[in-house]
N, C-alpha and C. Protein backbone atom coordinates (compact mmCIF):
# COMPACT_ATOMS: atom_id res chain seq x y z
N UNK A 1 30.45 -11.35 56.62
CA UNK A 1 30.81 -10.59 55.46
C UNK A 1 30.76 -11.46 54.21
N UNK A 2 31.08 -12.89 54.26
CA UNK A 2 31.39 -13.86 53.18
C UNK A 2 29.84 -13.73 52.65
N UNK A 3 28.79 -14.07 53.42
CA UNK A 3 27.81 -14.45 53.46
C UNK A 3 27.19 -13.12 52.69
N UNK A 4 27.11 -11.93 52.75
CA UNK A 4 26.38 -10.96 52.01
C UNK A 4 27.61 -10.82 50.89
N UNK A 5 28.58 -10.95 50.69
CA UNK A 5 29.06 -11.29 49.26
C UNK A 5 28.62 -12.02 48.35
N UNK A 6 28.12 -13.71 49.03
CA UNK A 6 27.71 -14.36 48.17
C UNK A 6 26.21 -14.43 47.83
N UNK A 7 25.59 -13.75 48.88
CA UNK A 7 23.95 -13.53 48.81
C UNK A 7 23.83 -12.37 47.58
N UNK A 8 25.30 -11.32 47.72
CA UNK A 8 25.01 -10.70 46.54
C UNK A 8 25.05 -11.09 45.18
N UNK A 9 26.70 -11.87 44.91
CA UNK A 9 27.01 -12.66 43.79
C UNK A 9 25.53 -13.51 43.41
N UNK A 10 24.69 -14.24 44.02
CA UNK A 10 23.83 -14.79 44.10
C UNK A 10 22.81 -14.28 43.27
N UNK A 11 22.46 -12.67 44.00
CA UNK A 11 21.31 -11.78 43.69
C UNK A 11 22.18 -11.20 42.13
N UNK A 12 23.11 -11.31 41.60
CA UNK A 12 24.15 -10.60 40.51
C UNK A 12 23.65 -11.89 39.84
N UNK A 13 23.65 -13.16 39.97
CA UNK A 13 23.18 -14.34 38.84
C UNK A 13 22.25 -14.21 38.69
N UNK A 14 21.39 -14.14 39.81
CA UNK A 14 19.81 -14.17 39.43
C UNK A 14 19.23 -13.30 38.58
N UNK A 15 19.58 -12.01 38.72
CA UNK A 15 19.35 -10.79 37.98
C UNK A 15 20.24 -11.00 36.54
N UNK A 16 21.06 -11.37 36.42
CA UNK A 16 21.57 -11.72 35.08
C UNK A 16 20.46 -12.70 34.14
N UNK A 17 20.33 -13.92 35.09
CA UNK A 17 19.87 -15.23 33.88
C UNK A 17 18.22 -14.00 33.64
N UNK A 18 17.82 -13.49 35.14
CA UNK A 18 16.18 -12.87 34.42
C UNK A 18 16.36 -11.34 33.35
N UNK A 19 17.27 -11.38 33.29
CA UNK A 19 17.46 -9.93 32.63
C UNK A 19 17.79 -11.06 30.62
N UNK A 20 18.58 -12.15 31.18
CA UNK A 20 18.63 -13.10 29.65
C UNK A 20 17.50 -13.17 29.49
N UNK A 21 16.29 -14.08 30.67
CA UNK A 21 15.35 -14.55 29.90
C UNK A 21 14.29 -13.47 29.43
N UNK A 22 14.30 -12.11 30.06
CA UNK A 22 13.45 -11.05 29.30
C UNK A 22 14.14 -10.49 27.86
N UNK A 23 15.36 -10.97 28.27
CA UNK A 23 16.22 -10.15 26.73
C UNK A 23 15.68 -11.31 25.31
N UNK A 24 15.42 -13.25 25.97
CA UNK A 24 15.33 -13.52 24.85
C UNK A 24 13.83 -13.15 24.93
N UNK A 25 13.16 -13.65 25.53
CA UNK A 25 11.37 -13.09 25.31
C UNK A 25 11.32 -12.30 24.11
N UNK A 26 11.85 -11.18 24.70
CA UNK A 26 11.38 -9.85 23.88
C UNK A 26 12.52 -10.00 22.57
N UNK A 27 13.17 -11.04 22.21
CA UNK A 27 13.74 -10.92 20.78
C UNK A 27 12.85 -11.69 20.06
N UNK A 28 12.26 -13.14 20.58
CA UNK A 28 11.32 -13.70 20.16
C UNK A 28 9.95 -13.26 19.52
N UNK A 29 9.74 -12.44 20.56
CA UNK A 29 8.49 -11.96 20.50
C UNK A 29 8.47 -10.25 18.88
N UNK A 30 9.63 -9.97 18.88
CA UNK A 30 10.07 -9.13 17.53
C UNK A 30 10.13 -10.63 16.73
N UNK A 31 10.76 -11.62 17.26
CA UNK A 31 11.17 -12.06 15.24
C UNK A 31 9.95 -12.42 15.08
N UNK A 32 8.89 -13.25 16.12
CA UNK A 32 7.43 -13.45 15.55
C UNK A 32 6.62 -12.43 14.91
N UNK A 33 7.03 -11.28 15.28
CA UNK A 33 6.25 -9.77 15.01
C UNK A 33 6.47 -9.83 13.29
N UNK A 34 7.82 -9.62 13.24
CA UNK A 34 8.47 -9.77 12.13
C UNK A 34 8.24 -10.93 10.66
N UNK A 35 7.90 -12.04 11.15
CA UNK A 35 7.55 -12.91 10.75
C UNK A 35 5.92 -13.05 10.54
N UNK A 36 4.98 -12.57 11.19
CA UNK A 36 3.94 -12.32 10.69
C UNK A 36 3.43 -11.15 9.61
N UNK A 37 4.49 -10.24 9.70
CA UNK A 37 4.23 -8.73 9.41
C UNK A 37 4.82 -9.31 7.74
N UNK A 38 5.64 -9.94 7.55
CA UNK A 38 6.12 -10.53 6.68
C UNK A 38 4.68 -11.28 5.54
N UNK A 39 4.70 -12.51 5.99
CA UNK A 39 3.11 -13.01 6.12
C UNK A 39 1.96 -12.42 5.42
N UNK A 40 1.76 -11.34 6.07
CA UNK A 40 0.48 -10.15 5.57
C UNK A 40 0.77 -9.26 5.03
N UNK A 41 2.74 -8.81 4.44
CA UNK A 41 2.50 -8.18 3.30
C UNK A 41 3.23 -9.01 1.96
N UNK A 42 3.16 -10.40 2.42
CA UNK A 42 3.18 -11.25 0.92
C UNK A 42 1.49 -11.51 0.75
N UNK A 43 0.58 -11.79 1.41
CA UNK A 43 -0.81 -11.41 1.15
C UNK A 43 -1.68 -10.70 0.56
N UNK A 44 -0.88 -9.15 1.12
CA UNK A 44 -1.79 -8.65 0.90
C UNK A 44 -1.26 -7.87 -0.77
N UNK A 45 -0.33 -9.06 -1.01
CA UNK A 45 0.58 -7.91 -2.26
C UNK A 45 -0.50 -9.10 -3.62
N UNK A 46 -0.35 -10.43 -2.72
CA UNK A 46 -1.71 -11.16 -3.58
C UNK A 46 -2.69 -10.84 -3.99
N UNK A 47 -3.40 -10.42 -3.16
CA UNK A 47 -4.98 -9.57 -2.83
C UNK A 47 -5.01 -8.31 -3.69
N UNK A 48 -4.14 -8.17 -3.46
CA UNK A 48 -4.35 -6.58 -4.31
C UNK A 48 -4.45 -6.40 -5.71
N UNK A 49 -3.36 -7.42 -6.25
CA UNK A 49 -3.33 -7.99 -7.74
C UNK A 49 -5.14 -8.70 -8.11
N UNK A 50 -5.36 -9.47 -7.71
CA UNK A 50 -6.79 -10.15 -7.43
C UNK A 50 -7.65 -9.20 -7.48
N UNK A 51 -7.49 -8.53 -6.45
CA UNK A 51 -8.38 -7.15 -6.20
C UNK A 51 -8.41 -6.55 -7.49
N UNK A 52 -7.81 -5.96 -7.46
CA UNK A 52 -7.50 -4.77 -9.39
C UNK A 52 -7.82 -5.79 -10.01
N UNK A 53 -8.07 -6.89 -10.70
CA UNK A 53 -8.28 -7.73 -12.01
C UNK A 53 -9.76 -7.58 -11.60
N UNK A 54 -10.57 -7.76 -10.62
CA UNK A 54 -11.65 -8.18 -10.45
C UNK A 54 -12.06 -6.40 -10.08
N UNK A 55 -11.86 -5.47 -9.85
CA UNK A 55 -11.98 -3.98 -9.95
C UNK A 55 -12.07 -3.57 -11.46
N UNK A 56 -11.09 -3.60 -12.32
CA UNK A 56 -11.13 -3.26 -13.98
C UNK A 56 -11.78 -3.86 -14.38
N UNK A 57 -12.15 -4.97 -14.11
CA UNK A 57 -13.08 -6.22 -15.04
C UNK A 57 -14.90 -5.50 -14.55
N UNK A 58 -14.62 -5.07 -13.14
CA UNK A 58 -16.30 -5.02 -12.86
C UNK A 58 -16.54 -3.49 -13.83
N UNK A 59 -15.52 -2.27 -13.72
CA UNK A 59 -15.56 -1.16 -14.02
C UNK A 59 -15.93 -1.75 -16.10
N UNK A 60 -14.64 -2.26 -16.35
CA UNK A 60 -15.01 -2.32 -18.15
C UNK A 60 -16.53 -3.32 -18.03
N UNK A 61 -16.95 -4.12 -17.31
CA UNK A 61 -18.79 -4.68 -17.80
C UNK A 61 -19.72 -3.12 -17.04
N UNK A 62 -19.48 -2.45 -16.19
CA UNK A 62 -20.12 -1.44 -16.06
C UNK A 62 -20.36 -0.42 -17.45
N UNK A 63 -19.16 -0.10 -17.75
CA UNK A 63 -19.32 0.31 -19.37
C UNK A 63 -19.59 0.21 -20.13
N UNK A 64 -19.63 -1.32 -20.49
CA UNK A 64 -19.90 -1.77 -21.77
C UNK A 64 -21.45 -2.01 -21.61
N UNK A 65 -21.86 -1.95 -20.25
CA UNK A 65 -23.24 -2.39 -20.23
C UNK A 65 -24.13 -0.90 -20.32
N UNK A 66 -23.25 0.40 -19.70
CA UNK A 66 -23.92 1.66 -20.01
C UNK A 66 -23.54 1.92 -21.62
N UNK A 67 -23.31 1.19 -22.82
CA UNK A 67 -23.09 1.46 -24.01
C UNK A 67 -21.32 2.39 -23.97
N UNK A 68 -20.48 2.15 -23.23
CA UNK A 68 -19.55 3.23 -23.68
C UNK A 68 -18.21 2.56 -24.44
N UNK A 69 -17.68 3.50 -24.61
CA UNK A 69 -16.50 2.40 -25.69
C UNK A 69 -15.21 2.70 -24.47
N UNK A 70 -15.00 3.25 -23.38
CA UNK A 70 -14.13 3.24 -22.75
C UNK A 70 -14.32 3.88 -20.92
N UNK A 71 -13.41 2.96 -20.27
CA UNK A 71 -13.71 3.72 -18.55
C UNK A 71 -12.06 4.07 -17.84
N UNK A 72 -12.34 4.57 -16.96
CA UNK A 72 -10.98 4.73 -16.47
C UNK A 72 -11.21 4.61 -14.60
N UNK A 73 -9.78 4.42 -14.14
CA UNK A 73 -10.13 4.24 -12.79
C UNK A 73 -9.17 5.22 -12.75
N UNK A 74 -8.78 5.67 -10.86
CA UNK A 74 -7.95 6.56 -10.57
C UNK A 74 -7.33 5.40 -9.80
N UNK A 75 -6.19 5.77 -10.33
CA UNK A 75 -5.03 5.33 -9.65
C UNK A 75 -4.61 6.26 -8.46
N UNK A 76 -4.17 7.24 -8.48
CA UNK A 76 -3.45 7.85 -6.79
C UNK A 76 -4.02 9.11 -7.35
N UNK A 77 -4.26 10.30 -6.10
CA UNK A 77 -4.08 11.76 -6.23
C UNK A 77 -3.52 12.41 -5.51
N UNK A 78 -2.73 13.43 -6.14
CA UNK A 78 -2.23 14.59 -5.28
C UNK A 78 -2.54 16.01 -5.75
N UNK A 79 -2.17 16.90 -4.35
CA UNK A 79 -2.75 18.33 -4.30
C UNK A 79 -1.47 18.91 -4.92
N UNK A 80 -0.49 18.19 -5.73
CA UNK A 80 0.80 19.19 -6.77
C UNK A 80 1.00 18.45 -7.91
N UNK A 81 0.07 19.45 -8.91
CA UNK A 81 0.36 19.31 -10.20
C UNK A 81 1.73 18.25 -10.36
N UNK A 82 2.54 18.97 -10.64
CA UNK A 82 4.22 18.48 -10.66
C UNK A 82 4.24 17.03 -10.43
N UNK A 83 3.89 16.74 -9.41
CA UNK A 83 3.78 15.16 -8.58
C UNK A 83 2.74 14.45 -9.17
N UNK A 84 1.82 14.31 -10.46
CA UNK A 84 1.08 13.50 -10.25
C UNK A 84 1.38 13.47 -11.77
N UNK A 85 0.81 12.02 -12.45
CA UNK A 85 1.11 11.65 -13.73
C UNK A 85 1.76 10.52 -13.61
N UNK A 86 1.79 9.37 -14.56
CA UNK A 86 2.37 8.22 -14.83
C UNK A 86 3.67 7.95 -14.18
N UNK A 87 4.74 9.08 -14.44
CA UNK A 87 6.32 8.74 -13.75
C UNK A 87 5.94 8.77 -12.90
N UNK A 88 4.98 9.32 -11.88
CA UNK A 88 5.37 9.76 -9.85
C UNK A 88 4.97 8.53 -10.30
N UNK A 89 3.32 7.98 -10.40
CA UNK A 89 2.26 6.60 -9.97
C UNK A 89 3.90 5.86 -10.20
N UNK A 90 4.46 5.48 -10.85
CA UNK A 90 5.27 4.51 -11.02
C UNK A 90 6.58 4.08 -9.90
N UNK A 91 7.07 5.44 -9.62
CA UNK A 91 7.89 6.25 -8.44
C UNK A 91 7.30 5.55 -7.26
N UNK A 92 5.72 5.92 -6.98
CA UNK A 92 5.46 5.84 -6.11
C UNK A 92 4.36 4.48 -5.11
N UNK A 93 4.08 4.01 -6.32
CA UNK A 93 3.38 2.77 -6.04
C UNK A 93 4.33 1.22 -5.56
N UNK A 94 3.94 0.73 -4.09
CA UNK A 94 5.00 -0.41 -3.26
C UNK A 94 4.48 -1.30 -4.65
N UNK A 95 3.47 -1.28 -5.57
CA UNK A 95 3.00 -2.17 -6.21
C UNK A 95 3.06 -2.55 -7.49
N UNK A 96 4.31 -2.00 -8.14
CA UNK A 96 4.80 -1.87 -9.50
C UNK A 96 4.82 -3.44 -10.15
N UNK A 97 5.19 -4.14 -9.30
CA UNK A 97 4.97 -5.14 -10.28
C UNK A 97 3.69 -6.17 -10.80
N UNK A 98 2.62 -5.82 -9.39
CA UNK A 98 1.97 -6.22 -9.60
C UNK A 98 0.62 -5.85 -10.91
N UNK A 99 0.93 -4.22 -10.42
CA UNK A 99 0.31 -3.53 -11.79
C UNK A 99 0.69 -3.48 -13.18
N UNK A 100 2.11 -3.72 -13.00
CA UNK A 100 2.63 -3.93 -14.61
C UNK A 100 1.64 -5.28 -15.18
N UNK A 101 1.84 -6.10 -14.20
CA UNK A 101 0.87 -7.86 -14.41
C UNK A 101 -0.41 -7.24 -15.04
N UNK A 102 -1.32 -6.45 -13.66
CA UNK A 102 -2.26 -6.17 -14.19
C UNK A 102 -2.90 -6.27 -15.65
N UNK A 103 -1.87 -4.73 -16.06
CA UNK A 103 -1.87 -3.78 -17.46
C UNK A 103 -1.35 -5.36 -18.07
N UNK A 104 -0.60 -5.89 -18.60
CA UNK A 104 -0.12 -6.51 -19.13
C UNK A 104 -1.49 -7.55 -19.57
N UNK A 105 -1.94 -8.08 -18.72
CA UNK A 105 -3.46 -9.00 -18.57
C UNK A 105 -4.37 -8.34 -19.68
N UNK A 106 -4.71 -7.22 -19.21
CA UNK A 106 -5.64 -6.29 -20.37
C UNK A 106 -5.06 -6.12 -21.84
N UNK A 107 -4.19 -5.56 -21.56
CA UNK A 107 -3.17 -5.07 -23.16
C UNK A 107 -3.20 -6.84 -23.87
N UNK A 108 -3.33 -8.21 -23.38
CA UNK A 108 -3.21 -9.10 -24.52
C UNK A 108 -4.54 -9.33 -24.28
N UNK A 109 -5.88 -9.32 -23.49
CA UNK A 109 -6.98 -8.83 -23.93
C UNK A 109 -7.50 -8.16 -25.00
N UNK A 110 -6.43 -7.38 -25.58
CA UNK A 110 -6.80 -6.25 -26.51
C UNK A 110 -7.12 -4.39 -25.90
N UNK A 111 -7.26 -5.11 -24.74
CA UNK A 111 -7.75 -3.40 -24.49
C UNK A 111 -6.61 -2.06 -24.76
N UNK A 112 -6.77 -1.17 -24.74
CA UNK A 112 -5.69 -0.04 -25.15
C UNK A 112 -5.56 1.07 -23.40
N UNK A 113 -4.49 0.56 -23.08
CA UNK A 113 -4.30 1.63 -21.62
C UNK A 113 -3.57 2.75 -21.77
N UNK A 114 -3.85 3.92 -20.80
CA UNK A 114 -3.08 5.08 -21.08
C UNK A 114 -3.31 5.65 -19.73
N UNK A 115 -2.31 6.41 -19.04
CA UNK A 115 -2.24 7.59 -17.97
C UNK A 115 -2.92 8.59 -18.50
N UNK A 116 -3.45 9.35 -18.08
CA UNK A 116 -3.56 10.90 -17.77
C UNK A 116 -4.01 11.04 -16.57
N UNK A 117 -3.49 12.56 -16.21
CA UNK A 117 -3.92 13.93 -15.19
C UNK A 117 -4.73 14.13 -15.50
N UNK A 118 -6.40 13.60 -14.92
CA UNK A 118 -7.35 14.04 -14.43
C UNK A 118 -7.74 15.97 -13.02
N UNK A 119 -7.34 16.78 -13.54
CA UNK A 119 -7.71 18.00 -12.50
C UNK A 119 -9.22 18.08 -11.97
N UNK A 120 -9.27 17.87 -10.57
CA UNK A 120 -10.72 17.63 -9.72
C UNK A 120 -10.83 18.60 -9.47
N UNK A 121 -11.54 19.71 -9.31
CA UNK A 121 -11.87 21.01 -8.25
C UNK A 121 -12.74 20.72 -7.21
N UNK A 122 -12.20 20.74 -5.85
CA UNK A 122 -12.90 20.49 -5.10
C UNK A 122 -13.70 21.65 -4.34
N UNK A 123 -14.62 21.75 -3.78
CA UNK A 123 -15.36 23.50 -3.77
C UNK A 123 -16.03 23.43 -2.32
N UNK A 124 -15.20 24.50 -1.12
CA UNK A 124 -15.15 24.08 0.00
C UNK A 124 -16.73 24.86 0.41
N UNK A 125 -16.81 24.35 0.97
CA UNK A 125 -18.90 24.63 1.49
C UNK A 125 -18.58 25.50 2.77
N UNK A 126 -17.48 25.16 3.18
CA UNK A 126 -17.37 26.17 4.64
C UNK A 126 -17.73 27.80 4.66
N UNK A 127 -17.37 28.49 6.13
CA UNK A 127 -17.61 29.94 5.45
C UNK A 127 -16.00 30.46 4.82
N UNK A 128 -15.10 29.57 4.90
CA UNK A 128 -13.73 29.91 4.46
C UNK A 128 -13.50 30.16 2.83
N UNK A 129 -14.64 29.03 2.31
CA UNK A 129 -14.12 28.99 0.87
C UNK A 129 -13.68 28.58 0.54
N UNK A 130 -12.30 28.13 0.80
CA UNK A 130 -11.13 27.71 -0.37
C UNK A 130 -11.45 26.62 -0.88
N UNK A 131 -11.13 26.94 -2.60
CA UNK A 131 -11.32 25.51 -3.15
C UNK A 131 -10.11 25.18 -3.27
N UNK A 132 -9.80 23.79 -3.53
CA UNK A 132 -8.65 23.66 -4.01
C UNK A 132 -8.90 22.73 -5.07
N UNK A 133 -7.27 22.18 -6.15
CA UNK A 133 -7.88 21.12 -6.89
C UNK A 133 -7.08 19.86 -6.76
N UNK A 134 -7.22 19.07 -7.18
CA UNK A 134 -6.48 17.27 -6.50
C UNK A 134 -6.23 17.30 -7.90
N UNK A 135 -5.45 16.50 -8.31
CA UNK A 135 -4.95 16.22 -9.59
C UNK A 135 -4.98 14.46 -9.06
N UNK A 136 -5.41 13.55 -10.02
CA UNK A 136 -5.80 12.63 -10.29
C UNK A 136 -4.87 11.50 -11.09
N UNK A 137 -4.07 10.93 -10.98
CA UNK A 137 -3.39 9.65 -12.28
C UNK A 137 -4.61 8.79 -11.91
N UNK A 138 -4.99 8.81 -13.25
CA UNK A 138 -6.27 7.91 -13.86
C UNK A 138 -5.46 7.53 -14.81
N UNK A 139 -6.26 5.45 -15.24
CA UNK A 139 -5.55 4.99 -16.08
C UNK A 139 -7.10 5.06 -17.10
N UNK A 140 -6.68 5.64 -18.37
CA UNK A 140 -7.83 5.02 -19.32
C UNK A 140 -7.89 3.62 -20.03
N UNK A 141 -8.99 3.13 -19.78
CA UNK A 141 -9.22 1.81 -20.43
C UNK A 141 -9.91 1.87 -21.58
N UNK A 142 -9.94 1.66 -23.09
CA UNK A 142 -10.64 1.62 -23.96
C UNK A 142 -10.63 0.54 -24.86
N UNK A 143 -11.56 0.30 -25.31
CA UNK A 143 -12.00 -1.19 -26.56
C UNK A 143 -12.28 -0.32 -27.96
């Protein structure tokens, strides 16, 4: 009887320390998760800033090289009026500060920025029809 008590107590440690060492594994294996995920969105918050300077810059020499005095990009769209325009983009972009940088870069450039609601109609080819329209926050760029 002693003997399957302690074969159990035994099988009760063993199953404890492997139930620790899967418990730390798998905490490890989150904080590394965590710690990379970290990583690639201080990256990619770099990149993106980089990205947009070198996006507005290619868009304003596209312009200036088709003769125009101003271009605009789209910033976000949505399918509700209501929701789209400068306050949501601002509301709603993880990237506010980097775009303030952006705009800020241009504006002592000289350039002159502005929001508007761009309305797209989009015109469905199916046999259903429906069009609908996207509403657009576009930033205008002009010299």
């Amino acid at each position: 009887m002693d003997n399957k008590l302690l074969t159990a107590e035994q099988a009760r440690i063993a199953a404890n320390k492997q139930a620790d060492a899967i418990r730390e594994t798998r905490i490890q294996r989150e904080r590394q998760q965590a710690e990379d995920s970290a990583k690639k969105w201080r990256e990619e918050r770099i990149n993106w800033e980089n990205n947009h300077l070198r996006w507005i810059t290619s868009n304003i020499s596209e312009a200036v090289r088709k003769g125009r005095h101003s271009t605009s990009i789209q910033m976000e769209a949505r399918d509700e009026k209501e929701r789209s325009g400068e306050e949501w983009f601002w509301a709603s972009t993880p990237f506010k500060d980097e775009m303030k940088r952006v705009m800020k870069h241009f504006e002592k450039l000289g350039y002159k920025l502005e929001f508007y609601v761009y309305a797209r109609e989009n015109i469905d080819l199916s046999e259903l029809g429906e069009n609908w329209i996207t509403y657009e926050t576009r930033l205008r760029i002009s010299w």
